[in-house]
C-alpha atoms as a PDB file:
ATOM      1  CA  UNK A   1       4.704   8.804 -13.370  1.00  0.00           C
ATOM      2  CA  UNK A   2       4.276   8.840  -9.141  1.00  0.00           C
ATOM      3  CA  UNK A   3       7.661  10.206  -8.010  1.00  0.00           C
ATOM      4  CA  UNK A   4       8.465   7.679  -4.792  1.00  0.00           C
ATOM      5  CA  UNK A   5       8.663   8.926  -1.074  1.00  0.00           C
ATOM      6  CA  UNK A   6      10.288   7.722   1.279  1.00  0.00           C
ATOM      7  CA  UNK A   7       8.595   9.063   4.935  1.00  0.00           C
ATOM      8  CA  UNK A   8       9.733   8.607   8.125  1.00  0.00           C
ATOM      9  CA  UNK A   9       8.268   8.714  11.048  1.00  0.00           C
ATOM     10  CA  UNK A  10      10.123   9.270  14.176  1.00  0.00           C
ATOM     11  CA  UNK A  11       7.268   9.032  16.308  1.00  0.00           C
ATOM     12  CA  UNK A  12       7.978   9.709  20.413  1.00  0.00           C
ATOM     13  CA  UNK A  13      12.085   9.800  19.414  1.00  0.00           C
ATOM     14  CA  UNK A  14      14.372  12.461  19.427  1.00  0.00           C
ATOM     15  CA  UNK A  15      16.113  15.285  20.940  1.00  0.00           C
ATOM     16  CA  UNK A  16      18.324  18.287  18.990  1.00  0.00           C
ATOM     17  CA  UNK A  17      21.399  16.205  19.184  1.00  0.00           C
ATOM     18  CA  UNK A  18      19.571  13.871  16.844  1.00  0.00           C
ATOM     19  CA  UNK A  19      19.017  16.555  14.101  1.00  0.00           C
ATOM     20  CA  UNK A  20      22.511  15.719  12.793  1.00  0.00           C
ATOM     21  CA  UNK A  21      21.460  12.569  11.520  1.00  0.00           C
ATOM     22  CA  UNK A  22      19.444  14.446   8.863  1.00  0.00           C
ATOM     23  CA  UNK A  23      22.932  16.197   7.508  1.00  0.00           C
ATOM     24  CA  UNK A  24      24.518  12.244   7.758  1.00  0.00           C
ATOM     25  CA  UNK A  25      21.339  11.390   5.894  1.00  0.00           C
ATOM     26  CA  UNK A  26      22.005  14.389   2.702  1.00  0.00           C
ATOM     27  CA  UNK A  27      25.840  12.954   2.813  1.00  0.00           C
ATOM     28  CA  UNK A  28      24.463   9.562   1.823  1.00  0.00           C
ATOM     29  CA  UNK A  29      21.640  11.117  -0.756  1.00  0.00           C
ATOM     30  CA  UNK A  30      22.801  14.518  -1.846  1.00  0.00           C
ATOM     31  CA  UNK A  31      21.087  14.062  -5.302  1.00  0.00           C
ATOM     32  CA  UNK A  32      18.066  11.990  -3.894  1.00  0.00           C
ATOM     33  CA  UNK A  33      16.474  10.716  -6.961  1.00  0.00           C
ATOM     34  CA  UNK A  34      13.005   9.895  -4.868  1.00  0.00           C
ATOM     35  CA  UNK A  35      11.267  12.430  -2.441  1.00  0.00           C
ATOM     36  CA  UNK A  36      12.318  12.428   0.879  1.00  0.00           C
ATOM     37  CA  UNK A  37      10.493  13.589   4.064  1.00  0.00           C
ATOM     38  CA  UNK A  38      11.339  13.219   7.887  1.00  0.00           C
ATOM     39  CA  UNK A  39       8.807  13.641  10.456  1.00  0.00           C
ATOM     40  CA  UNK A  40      10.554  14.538  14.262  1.00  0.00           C
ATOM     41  CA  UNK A  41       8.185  15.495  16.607  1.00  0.00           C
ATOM     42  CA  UNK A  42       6.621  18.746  17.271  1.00  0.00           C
ATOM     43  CA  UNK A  43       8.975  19.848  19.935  1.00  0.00           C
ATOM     44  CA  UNK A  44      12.062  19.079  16.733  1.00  0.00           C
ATOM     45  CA  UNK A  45      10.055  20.526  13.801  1.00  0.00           C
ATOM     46  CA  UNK A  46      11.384  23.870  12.986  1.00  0.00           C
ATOM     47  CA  UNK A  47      14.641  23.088  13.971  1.00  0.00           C
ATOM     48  CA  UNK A  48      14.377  20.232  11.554  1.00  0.00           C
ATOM     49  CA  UNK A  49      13.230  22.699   9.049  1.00  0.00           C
ATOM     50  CA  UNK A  50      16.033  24.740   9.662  1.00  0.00           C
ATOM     51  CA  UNK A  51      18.507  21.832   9.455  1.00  0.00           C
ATOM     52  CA  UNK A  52      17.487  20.785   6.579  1.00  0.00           C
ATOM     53  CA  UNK A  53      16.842  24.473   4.143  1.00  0.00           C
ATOM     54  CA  UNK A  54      19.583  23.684   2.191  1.00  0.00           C
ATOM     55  CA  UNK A  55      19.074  19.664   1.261  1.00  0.00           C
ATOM     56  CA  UNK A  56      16.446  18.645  -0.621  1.00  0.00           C
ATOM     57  CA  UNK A  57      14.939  16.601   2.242  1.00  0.00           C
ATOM     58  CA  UNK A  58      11.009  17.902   3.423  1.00  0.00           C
ATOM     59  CA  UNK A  59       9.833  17.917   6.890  1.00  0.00           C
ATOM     60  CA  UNK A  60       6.484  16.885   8.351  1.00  0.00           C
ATOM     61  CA  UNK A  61       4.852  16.587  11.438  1.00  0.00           C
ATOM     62  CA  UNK A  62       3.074  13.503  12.962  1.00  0.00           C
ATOM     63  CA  UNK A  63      -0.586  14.869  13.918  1.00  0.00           C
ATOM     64  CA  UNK A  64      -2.250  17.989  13.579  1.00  0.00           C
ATOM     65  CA  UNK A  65      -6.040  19.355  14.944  1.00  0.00           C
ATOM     66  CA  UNK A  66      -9.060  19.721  13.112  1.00  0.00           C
ATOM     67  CA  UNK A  67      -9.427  23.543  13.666  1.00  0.00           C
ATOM     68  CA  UNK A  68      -7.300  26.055  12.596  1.00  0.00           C
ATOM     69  CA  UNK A  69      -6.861  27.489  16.337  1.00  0.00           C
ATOM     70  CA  UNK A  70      -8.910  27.665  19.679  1.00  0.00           C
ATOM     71  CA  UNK A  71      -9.209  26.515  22.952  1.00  0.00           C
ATOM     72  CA  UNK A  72      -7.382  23.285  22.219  1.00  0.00           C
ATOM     73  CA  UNK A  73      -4.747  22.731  25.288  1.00  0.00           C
ATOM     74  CA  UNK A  74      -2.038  20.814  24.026  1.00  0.00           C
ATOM     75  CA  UNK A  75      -2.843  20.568  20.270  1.00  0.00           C
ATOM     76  CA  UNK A  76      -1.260  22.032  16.992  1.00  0.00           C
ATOM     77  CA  UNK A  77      -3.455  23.249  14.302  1.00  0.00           C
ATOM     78  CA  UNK A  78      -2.315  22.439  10.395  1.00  0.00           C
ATOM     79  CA  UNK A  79      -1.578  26.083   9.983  1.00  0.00           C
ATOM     80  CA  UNK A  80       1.027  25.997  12.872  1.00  0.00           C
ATOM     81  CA  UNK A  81       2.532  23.261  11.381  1.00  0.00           C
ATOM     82  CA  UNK A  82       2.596  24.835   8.105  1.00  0.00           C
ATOM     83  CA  UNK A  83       3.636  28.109   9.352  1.00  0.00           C
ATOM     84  CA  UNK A  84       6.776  26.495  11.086  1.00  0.00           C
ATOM     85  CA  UNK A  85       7.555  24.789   7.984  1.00  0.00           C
ATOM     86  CA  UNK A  86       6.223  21.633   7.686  1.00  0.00           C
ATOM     87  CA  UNK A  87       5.031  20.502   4.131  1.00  0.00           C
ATOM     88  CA  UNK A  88       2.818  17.190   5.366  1.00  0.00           C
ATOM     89  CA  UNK A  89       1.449  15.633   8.223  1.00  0.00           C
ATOM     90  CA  UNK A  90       0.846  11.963   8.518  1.00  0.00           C
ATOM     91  CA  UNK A  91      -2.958  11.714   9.790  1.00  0.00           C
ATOM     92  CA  UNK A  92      -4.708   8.200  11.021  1.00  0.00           C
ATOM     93  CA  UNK A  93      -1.941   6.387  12.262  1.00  0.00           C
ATOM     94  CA  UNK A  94      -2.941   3.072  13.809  1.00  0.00           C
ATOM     95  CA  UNK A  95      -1.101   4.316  17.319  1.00  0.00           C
ATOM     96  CA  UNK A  96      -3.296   7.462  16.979  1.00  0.00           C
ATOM     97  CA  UNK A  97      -6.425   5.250  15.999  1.00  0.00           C
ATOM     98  CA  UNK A  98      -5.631   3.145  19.035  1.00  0.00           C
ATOM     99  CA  UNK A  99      -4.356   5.438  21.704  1.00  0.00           C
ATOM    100  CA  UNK A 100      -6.132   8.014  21.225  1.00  0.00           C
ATOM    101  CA  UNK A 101      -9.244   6.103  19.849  1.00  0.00           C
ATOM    102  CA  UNK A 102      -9.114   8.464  16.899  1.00  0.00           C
ATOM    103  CA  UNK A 103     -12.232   7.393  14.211  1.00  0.00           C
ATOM    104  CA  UNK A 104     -12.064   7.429  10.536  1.00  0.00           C
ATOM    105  CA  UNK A 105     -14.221  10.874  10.742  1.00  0.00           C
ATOM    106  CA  UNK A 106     -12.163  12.974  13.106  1.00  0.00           C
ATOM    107  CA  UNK A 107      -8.963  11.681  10.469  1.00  0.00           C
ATOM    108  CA  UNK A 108     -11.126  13.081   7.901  1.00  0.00           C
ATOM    109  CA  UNK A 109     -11.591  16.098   9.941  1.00  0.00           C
ATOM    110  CA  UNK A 110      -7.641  16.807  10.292  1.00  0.00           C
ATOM    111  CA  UNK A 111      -7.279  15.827   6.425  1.00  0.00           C
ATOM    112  CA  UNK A 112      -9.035  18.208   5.405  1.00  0.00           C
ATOM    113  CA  UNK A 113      -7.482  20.657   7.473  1.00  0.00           C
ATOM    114  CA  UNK A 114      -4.266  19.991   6.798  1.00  0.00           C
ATOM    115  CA  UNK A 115      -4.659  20.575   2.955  1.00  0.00           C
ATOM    116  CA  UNK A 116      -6.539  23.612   3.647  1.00  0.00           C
ATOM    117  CA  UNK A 117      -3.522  25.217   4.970  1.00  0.00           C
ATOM    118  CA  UNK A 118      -1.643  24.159   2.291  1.00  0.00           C
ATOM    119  CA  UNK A 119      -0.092  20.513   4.059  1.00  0.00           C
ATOM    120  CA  UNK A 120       0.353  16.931   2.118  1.00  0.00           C
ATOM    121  CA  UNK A 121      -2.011  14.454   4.229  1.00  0.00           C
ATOM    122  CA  UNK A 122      -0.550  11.296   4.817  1.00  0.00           C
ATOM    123  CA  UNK A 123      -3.342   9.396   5.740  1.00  0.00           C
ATOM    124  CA  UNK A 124      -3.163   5.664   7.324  1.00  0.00           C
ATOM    125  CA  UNK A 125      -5.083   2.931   6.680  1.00  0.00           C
ATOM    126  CA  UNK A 126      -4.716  -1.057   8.396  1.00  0.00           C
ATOM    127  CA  UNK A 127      -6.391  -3.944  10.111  1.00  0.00           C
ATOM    128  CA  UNK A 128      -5.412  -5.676  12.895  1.00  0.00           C
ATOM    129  CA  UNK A 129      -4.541  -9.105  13.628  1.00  0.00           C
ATOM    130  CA  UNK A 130      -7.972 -10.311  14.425  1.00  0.00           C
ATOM    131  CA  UNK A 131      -9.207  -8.444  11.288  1.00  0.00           C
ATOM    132  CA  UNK A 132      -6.344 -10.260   8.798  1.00  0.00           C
ATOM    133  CA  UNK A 133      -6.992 -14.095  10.592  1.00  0.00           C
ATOM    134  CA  UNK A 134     -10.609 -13.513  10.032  1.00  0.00           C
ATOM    135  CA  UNK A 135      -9.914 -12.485   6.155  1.00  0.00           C
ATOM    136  CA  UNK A 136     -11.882  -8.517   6.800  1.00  0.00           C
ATOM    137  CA  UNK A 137      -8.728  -7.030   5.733  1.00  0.00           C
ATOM    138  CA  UNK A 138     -10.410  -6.123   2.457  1.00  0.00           C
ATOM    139  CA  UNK A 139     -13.467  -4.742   4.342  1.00  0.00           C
ATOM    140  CA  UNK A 140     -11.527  -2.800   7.280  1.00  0.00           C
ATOM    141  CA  UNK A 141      -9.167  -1.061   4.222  1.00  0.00           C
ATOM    142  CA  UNK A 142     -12.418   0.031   2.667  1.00  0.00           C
ATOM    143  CA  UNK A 143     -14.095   1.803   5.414  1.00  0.00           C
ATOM    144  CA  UNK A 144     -11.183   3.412   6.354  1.00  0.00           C
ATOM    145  CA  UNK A 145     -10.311   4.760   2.709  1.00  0.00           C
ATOM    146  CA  UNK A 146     -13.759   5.969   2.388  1.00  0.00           C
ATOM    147  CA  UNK A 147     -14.332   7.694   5.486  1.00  0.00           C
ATOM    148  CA  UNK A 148     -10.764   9.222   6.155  1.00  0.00           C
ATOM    149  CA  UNK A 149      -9.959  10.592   2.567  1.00  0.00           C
ATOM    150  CA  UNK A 150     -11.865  14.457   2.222  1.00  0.00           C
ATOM    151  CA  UNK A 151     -13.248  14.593  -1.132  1.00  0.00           C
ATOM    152  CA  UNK A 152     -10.887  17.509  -1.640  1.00  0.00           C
ATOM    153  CA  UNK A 153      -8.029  14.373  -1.903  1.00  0.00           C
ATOM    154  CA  UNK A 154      -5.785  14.155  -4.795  1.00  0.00           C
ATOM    155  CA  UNK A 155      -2.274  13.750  -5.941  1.00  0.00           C
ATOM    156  CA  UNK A 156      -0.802  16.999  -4.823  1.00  0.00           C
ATOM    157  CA  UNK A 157      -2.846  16.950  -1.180  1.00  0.00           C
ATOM    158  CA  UNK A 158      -2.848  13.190  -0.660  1.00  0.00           C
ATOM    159  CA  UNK A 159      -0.582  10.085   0.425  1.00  0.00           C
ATOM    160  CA  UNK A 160      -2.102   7.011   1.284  1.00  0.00           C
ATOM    161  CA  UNK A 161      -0.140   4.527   3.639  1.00  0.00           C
ATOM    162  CA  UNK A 162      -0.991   1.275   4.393  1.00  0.00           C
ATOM    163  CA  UNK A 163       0.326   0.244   7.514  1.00  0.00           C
ATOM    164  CA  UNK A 164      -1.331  -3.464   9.110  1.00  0.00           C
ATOM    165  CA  UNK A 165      -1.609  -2.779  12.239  1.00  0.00           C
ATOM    166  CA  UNK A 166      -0.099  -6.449  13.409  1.00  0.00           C
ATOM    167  CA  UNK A 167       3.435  -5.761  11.332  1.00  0.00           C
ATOM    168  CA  UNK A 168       3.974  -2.318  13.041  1.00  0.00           C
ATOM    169  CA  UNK A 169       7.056  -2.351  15.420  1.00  0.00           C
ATOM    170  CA  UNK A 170       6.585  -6.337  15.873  1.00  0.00           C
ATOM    171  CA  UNK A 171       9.333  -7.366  13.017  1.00  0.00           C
ATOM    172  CA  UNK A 172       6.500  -8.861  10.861  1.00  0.00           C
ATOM    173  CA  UNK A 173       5.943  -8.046   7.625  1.00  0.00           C
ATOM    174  CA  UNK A 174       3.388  -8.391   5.373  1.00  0.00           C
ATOM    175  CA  UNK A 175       3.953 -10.806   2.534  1.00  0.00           C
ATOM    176  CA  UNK A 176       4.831  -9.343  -0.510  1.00  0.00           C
ATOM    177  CA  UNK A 177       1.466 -10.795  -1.903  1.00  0.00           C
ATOM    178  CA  UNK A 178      -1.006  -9.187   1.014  1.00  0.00           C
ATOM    179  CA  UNK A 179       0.959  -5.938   0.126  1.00  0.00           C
ATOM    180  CA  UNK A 180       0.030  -5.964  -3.387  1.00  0.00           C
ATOM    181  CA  UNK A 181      -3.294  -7.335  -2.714  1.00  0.00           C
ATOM    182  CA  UNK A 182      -3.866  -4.426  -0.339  1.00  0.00           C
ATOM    183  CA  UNK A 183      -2.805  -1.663  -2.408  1.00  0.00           C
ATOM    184  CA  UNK A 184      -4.135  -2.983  -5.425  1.00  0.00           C
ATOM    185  CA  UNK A 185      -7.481  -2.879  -3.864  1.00  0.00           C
ATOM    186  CA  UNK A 186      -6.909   0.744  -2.713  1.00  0.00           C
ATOM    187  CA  UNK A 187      -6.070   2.061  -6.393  1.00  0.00           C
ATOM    188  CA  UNK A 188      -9.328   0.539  -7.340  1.00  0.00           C
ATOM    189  CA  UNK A 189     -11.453   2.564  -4.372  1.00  0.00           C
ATOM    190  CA  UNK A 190      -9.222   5.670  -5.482  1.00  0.00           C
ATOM    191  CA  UNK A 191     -10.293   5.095  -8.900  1.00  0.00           C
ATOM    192  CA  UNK A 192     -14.074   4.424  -8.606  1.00  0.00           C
ATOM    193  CA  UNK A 193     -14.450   7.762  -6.150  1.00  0.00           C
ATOM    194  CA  UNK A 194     -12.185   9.907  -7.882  1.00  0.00           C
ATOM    195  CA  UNK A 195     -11.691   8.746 -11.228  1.00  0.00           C
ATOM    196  CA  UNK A 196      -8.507   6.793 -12.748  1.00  0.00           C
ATOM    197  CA  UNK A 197      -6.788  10.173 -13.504  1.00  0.00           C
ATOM    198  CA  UNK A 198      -6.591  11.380  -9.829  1.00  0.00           C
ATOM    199  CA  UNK A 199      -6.365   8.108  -8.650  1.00  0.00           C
ATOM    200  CA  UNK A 200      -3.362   6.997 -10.550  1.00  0.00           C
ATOM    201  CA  UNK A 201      -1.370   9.865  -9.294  1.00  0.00           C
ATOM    202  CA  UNK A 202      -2.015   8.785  -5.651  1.00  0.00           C
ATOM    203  CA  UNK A 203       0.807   7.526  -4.000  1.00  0.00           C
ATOM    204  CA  UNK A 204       0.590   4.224  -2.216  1.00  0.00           C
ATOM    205  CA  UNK A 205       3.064   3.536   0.491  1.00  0.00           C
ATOM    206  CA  UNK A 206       3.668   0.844   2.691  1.00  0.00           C
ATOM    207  CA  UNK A 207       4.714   0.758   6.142  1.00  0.00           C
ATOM    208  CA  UNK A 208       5.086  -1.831   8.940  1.00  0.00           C
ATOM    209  CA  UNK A 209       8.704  -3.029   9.956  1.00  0.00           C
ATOM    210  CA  UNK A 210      10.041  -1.697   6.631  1.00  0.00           C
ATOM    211  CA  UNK A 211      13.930  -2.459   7.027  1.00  0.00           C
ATOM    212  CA  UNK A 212      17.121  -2.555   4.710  1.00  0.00           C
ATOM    213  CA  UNK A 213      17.063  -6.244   4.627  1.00  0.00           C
ATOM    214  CA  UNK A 214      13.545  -6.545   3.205  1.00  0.00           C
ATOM    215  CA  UNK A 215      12.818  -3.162   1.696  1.00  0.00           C
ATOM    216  CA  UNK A 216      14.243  -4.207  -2.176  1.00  0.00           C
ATOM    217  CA  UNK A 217      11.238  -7.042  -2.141  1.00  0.00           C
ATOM    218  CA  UNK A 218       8.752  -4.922  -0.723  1.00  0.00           C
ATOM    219  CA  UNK A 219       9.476  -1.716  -3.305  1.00  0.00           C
ATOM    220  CA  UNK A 220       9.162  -4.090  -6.449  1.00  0.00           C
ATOM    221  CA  UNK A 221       5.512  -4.495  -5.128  1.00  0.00           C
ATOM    222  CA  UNK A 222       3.288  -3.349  -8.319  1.00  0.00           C
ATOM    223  CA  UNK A 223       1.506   0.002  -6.734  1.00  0.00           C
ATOM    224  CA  UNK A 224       3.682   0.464  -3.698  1.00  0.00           C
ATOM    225  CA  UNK A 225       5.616   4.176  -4.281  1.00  0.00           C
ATOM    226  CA  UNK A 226       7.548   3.799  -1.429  1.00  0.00           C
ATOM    227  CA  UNK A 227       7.560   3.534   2.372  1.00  0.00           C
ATOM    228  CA  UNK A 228       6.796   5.098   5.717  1.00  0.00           C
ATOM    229  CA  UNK A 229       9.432   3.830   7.992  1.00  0.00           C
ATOM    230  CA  UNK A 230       9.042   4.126  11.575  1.00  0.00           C
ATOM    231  CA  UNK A 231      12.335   2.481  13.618  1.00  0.00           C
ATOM    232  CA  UNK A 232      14.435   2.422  11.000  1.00  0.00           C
ATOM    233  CA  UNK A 233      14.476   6.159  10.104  1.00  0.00           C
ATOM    234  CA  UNK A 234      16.207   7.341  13.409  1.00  0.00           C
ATOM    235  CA  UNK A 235      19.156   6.660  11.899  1.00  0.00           C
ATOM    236  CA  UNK A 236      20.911   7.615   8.694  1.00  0.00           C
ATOM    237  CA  UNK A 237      22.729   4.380   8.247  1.00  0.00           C
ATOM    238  CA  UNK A 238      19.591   2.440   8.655  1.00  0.00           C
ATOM    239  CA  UNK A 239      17.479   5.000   6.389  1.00  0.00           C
ATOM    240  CA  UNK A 240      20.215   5.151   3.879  1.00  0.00           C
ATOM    241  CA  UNK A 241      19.986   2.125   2.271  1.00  0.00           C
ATOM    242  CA  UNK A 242      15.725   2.247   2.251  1.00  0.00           C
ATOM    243  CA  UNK A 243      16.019   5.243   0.436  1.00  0.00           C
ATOM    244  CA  UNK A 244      18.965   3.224  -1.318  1.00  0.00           C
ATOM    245  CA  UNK A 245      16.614   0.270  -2.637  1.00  0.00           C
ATOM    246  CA  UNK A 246      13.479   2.228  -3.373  1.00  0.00           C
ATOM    247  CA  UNK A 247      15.268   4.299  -5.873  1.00  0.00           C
ATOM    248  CA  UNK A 248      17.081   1.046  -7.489  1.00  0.00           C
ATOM    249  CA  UNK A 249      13.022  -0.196  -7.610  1.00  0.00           C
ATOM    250  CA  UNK A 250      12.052  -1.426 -11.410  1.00  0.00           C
END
């Protein structure tokens, strides 16, 4: 059985008066019966870490470099990350892709990294609009999965999150039909690569305006093991009853 996550991401949000939204968060869930993992960003992480040593709530960070260390300006290696505490790192998102004009390769790159120091690898996959209207989802999802998962991936290293790139931060949401197309498909590519007994531990989340009102329809999605929430995880009493409905998921 895939124990669910629920992951969020609290992308370019926060400052240390924030942190006490994680201890509002443990009051709701102090017996969480799914995994749960925050990721502040880097300027938050440790102190997140620190916050949150005596719930059973993980920490992650939002990006991390291919190499270990250098002469990288500006840039945290997956060791740092590790070192200050983190347990995962979500790789590929589509703001990184886009922004940053990251490529399936270089999110390869940082995978691999990141489980080399010891780091879960969330790793993002998702068309955009133009892609879904012109029915390529299918074809986008697979070059992505094939060239951003190392072949070191597997259930203890790996998360996959599908996240279309036209239902993040817009208030769409994927129907729950494209959902389970979507991660259907991506259990298959898992399976064919790696085999059905790695694959099958993979968890699947989905992510893209996930919200209280329709997280209950999106978490009885056949192959979706929870969520990576972006807006909705700044705050407790929004997160809360996510976290609420994926572990009340058949």
């Amino acid at each position: 059985m895939r124990r669910r996550l629920a992951a969020g991401n609290w992308k370019m949000h926060g400052a240390r008066a924030d942190l006490a939204e994680i201890d509002a968060l443990m009051a709701a869930h102090p017996h969480p019966t799914v995994d749960l993992l925050i990721c502040p960003p880097a300027t938050l992480l440790h102190a997140a870490v620190e916050r949150a040593a005596q719930h059973p709530l993980q920490i992650g960070a939002q990006d991390c470099h291919a190499a270990p260390s250098g002469a990288h300006t500006g840039d945290i290696s997956a060791p740092m990350l590790a070192d200050a505490g983190a347990s995962a790192v979500i790789l590929g998102h589509s703001e990184r892709r886009a922004d940053h004009a990251e490529t399936s390769e270089a999110v390869c790159a940082k995978a691999s990294a990141a489980q080399a120091a010891g780091l879960t690898a969330i790793i993002c996959l998702g068309e955009n609009l133009e892609e879904r209207e012109a029915q390529a989802t299918l074809d986008v999802i697979a070059e992505q999965l094939s060239a951003s998962v190392p072949d070191t991936g597997n259930a203890n290293n790996t998360v996959i999150a599908y996240e279309p790139c036209w239902a993040i931060g817009t208030g769409l949401t994927a129907r729950p039909e494209q959902i389970g197309e979507v991660h259907d498909f991506i259990r298959a590519q898992l399976a064919a690569r790696f085999g059905a007994g790695i694959a099958e531990g993979i968890r699947l989340l989905y992510g893209g305006s996930v919200k209280p009102a329709n997280a209950a329809g999106i978490f009885a999605v056949p192959n979706v093991d929870g969520a990576l929430v972006g807006g909705a995880s700044l705050r407790a009493a929004d997160f809360s009853p996510i976290i609420t409905a994926l572990s009340d998921a058949p």
